[in-house]
C-alpha atoms as a PDB file:
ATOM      1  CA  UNK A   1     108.748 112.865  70.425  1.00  0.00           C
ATOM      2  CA  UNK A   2     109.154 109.575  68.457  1.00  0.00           C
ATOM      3  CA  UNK A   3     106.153 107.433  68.539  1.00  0.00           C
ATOM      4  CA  UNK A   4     106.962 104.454  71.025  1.00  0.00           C
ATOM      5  CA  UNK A   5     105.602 100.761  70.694  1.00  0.00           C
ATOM      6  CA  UNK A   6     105.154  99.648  73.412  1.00  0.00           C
ATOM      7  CA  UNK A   7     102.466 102.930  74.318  1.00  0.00           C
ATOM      8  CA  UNK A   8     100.276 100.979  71.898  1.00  0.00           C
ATOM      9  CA  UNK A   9      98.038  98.805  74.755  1.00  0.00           C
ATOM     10  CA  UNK A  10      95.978  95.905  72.965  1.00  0.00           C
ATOM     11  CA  UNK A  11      93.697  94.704  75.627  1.00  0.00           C
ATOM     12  CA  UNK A  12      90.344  93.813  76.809  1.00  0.00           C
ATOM     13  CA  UNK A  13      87.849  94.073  79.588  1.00  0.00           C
ATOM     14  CA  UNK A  14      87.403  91.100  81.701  1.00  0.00           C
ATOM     15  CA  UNK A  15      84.691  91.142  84.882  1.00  0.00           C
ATOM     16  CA  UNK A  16      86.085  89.548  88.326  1.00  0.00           C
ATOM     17  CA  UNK A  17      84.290  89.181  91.682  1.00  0.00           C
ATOM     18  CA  UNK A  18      85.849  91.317  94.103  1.00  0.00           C
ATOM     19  CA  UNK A  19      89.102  89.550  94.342  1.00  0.00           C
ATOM     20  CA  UNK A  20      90.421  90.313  90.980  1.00  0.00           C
ATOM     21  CA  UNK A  21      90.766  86.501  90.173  1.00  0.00           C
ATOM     22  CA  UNK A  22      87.342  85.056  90.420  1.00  0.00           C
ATOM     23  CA  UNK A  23      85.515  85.514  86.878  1.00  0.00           C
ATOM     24  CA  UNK A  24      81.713  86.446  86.819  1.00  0.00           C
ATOM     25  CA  UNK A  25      79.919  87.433  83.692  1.00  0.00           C
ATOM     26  CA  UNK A  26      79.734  90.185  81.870  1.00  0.00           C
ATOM     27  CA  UNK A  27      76.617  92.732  81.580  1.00  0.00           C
ATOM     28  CA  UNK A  28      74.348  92.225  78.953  1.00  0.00           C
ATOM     29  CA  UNK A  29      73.631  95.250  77.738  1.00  0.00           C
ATOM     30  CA  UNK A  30      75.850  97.345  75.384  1.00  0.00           C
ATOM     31  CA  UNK A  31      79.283  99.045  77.190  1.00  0.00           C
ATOM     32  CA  UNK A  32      81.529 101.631  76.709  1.00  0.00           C
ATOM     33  CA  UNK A  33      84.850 102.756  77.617  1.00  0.00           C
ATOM     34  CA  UNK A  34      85.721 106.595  79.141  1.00  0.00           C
ATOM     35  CA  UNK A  35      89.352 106.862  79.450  1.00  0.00           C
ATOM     36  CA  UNK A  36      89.881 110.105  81.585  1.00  0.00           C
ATOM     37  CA  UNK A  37      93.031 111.155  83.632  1.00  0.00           C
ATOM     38  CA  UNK A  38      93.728 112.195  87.135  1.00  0.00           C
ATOM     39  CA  UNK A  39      96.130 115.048  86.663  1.00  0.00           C
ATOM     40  CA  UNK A  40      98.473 116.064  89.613  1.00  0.00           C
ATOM     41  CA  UNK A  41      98.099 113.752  91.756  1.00  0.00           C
ATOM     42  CA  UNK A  42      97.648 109.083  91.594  1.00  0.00           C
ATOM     43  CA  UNK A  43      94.595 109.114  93.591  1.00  0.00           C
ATOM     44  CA  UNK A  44      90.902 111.074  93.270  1.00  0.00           C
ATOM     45  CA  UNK A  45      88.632 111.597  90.437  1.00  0.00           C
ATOM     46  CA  UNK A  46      89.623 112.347  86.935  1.00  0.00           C
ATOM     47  CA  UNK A  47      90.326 116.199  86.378  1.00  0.00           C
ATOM     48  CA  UNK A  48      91.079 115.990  82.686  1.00  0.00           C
ATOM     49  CA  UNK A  49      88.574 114.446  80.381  1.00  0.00           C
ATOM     50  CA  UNK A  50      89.565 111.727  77.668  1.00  0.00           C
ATOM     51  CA  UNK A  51      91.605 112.893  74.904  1.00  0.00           C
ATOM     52  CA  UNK A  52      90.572 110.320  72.184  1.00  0.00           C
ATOM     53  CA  UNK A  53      87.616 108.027  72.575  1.00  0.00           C
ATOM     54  CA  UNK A  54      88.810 104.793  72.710  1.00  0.00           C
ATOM     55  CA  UNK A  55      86.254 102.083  70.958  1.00  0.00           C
ATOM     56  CA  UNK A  56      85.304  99.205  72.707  1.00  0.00           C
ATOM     57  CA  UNK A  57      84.390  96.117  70.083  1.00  0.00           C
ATOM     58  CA  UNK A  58      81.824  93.663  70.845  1.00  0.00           C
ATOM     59  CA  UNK A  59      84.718  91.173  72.290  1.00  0.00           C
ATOM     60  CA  UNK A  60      85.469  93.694  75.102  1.00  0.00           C
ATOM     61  CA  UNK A  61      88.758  94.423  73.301  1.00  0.00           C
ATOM     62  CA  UNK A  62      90.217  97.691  72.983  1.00  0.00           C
ATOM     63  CA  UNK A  63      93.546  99.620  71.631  1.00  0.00           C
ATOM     64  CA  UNK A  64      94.508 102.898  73.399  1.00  0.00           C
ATOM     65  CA  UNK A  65      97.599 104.683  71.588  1.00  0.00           C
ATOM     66  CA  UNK A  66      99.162 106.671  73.986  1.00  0.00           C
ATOM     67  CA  UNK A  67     101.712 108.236  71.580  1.00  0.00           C
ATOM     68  CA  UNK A  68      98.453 110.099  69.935  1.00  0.00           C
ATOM     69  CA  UNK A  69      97.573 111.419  73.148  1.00  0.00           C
ATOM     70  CA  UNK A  70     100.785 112.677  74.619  1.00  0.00           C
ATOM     71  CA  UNK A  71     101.249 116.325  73.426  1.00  0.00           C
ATOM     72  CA  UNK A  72      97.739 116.513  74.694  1.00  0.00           C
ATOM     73  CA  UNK A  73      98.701 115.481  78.090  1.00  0.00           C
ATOM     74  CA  UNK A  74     101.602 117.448  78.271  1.00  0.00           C
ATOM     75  CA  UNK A  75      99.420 120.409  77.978  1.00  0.00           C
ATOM     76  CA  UNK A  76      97.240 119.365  80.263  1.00  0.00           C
ATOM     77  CA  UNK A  77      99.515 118.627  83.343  1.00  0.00           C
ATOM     78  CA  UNK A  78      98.857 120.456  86.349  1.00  0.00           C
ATOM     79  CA  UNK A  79     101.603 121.145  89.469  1.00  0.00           C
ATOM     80  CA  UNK A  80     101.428 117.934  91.584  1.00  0.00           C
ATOM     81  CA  UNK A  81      99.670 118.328  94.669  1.00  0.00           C
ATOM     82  CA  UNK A  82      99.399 114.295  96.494  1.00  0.00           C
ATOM     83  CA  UNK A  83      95.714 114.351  98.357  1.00  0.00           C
ATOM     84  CA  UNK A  84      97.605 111.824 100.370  1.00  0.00           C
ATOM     85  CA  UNK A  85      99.571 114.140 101.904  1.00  0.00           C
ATOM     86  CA  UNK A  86     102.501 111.576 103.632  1.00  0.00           C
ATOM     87  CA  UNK A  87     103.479 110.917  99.839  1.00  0.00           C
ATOM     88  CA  UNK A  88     106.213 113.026  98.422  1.00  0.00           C
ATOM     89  CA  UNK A  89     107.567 113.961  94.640  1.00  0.00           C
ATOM     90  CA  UNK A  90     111.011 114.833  93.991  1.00  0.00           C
ATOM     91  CA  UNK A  91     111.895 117.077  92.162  1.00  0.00           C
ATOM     92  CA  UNK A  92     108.713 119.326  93.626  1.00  0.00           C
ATOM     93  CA  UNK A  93     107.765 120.545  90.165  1.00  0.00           C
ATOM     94  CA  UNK A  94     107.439 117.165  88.184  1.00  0.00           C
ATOM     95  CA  UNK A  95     104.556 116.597  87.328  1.00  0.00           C
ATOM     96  CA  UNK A  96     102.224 113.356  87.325  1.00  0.00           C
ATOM     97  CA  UNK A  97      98.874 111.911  85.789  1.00  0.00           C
ATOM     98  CA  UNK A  98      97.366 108.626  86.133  1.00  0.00           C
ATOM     99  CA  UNK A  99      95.089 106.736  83.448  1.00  0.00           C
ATOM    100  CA  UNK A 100      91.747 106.318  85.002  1.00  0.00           C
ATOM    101  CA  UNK A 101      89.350 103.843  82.650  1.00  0.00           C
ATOM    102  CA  UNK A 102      86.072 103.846  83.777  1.00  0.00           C
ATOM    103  CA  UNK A 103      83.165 101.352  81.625  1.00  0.00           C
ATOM    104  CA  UNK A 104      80.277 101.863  81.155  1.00  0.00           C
ATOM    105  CA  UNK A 105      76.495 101.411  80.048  1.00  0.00           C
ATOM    106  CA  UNK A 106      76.709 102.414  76.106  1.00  0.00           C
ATOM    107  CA  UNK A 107      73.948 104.920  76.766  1.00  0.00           C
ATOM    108  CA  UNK A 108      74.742 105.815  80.412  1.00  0.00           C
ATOM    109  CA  UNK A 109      76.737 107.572  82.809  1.00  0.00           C
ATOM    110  CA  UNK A 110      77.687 105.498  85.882  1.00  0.00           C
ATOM    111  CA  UNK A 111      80.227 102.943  85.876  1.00  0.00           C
ATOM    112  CA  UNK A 112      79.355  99.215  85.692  1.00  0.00           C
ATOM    113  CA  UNK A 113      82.294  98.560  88.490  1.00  0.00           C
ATOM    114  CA  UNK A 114      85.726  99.545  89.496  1.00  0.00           C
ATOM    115  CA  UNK A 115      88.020  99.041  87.059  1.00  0.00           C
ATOM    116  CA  UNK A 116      92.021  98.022  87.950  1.00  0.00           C
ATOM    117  CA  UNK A 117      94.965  96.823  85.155  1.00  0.00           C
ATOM    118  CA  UNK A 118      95.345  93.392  85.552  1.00  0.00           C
ATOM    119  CA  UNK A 119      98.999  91.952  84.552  1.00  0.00           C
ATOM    120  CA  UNK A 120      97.829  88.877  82.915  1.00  0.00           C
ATOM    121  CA  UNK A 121     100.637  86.382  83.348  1.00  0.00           C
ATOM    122  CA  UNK A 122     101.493  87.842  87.306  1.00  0.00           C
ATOM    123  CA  UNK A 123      98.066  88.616  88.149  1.00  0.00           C
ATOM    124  CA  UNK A 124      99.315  92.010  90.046  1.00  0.00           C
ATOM    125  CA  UNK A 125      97.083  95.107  90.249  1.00  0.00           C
ATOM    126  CA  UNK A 126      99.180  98.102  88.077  1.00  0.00           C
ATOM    127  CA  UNK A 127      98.588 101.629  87.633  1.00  0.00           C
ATOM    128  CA  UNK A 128      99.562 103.834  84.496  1.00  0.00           C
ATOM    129  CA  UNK A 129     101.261 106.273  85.835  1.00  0.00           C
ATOM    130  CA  UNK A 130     102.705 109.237  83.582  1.00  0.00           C
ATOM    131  CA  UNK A 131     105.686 111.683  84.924  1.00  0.00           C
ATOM    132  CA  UNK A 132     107.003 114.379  82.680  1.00  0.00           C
ATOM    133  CA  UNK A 133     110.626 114.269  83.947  1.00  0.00           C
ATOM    134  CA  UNK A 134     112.783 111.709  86.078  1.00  0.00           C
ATOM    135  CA  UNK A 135     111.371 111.416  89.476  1.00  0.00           C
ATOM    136  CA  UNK A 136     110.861 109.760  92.868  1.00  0.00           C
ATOM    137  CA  UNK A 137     107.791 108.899  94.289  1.00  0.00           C
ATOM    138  CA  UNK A 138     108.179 108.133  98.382  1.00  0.00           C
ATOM    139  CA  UNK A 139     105.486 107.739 100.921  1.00  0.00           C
ATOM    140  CA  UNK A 140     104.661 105.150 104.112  1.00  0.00           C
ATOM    141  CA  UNK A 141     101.552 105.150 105.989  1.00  0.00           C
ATOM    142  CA  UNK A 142      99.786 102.218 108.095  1.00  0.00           C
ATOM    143  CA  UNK A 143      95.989 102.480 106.930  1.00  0.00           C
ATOM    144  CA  UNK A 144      93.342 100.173 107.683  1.00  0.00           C
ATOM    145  CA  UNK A 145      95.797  97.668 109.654  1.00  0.00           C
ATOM    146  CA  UNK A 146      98.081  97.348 105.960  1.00  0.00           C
ATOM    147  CA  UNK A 147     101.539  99.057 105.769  1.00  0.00           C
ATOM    148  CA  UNK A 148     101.816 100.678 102.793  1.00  0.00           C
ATOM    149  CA  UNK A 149     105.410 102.434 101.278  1.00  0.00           C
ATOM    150  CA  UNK A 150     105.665 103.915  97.633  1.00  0.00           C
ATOM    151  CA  UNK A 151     109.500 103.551  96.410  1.00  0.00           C
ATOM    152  CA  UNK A 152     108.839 104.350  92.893  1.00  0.00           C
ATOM    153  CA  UNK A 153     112.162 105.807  91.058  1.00  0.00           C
ATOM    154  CA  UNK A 154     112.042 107.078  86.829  1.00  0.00           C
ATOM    155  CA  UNK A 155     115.024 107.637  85.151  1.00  0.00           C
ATOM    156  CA  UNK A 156     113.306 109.075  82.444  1.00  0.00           C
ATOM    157  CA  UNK A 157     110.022 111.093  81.597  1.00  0.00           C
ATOM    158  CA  UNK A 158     106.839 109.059  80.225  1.00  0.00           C
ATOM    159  CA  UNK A 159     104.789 106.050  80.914  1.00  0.00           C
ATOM    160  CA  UNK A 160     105.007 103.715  84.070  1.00  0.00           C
ATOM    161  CA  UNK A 161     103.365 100.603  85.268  1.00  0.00           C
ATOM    162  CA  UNK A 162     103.483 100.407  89.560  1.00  0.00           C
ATOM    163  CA  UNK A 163     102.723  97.348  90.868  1.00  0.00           C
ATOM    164  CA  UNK A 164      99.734  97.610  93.646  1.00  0.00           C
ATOM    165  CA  UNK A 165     100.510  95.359  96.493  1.00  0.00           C
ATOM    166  CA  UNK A 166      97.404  93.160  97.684  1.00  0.00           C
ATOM    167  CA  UNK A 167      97.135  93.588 101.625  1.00  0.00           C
ATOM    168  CA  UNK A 168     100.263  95.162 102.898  1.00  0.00           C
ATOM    169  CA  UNK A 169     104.048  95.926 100.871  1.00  0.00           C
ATOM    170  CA  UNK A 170     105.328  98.408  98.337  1.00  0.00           C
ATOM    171  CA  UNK A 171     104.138 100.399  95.248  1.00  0.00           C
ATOM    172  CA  UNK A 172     106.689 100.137  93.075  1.00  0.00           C
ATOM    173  CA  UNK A 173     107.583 100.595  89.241  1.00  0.00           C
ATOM    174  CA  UNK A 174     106.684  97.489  87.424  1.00  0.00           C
ATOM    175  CA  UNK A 175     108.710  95.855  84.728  1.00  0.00           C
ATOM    176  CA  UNK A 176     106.317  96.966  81.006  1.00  0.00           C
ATOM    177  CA  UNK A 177     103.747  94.231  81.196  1.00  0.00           C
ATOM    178  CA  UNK A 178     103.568  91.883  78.068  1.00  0.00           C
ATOM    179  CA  UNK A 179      99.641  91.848  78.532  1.00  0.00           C
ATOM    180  CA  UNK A 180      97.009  93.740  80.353  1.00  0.00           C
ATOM    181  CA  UNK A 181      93.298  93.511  81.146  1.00  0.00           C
ATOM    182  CA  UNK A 182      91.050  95.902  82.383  1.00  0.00           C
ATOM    183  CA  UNK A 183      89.623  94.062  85.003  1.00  0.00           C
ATOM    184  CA  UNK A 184      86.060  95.369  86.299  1.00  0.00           C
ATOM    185  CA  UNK A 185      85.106  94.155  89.511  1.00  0.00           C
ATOM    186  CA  UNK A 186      82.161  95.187  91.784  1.00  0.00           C
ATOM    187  CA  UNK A 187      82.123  98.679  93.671  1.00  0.00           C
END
């Protein structure tokens, strides 16, 4: 596979209070990135480790190269099996894997907060989503008093951004975002 630009992310980590807009200040001590996958399904813990440490200067910025990573991902896809089960995949075998980035303590093991891609000039929640053919994602549910639908359509295999509604509304793919932030806000 030819090595695609725009799988190259430059970003950073930014803290937020807990509405993703509100800044607060960053942890003093030393911090780390673990960039893990959840493979076979969007939601859960990661299930496949990190394939390629990705450094974190002392600015909080970071570069994750997704085109180094891909046969590796490729290998490691599993059949997808939603934990949600009202969402659906079509065709049943395509296969799916979400980017998980946890940070953390340099020296430690729990994470210093949740951590969400920010779209910097929209301000929308996104998800990197990976799907190793053309596929649609389709699932409504009403949880917690929200209504939530997924209408997410690939014409292609690879990387996806979905948009994560705030409240209630629609996951759906995202146009590439110019800039992202990993945004870490309190669990």
């Amino acid at each position: 596979m030819q090595a695609r630009a725009d799988w190259v992310l430059e970003s950073r980590v930014a803290f937020f209070e807990s509405d993703a807009k509100t800044p607060r200040a960053a942890p003093k001590e030393d911090l780390r990135l673990w960039v893990p996958y959840v493979v076979g399904d969007l939601y859960g813990g990661p299930n496949e480790g990190e394939f390629a440490p990705v450094a974190l200067k002392p600015d909080l910025s970071f570069s994750v190269d997704l085109n180094k990573t891909h046969d590796k991902l490729v290998n490691a896809l599993v059949p997808t099996e939603f934990s949600q089960k009202w969402m659906t995949i079509e065709p049943a075998n395509a296969r799916v894997a979400r980017l998980s980035p946890f940070v953390m303590p340099a020296n430690g093991i729990a994470p210093v907060g949740m951590c969400e891609w920010l779209d910097t000039d929209t301000g929308d929640k996104l998800m990197l989503v990976y799907l190793d053919r053309p596929a649609r994602i389709r699932g409504e549910i009403v949880h917690e008093g929200r209504n939530l639908r997924f209408d997410i359509d690939t014409k292609e295999a690879g990387y996806i951004w979905i948009r994560q509604p705030d409240g209630s509304g629609e996951y759906r793919v995202a146009p590439w975002p110019g800039r992202v932030l990993l945004a870490v806000m309190p669990n």
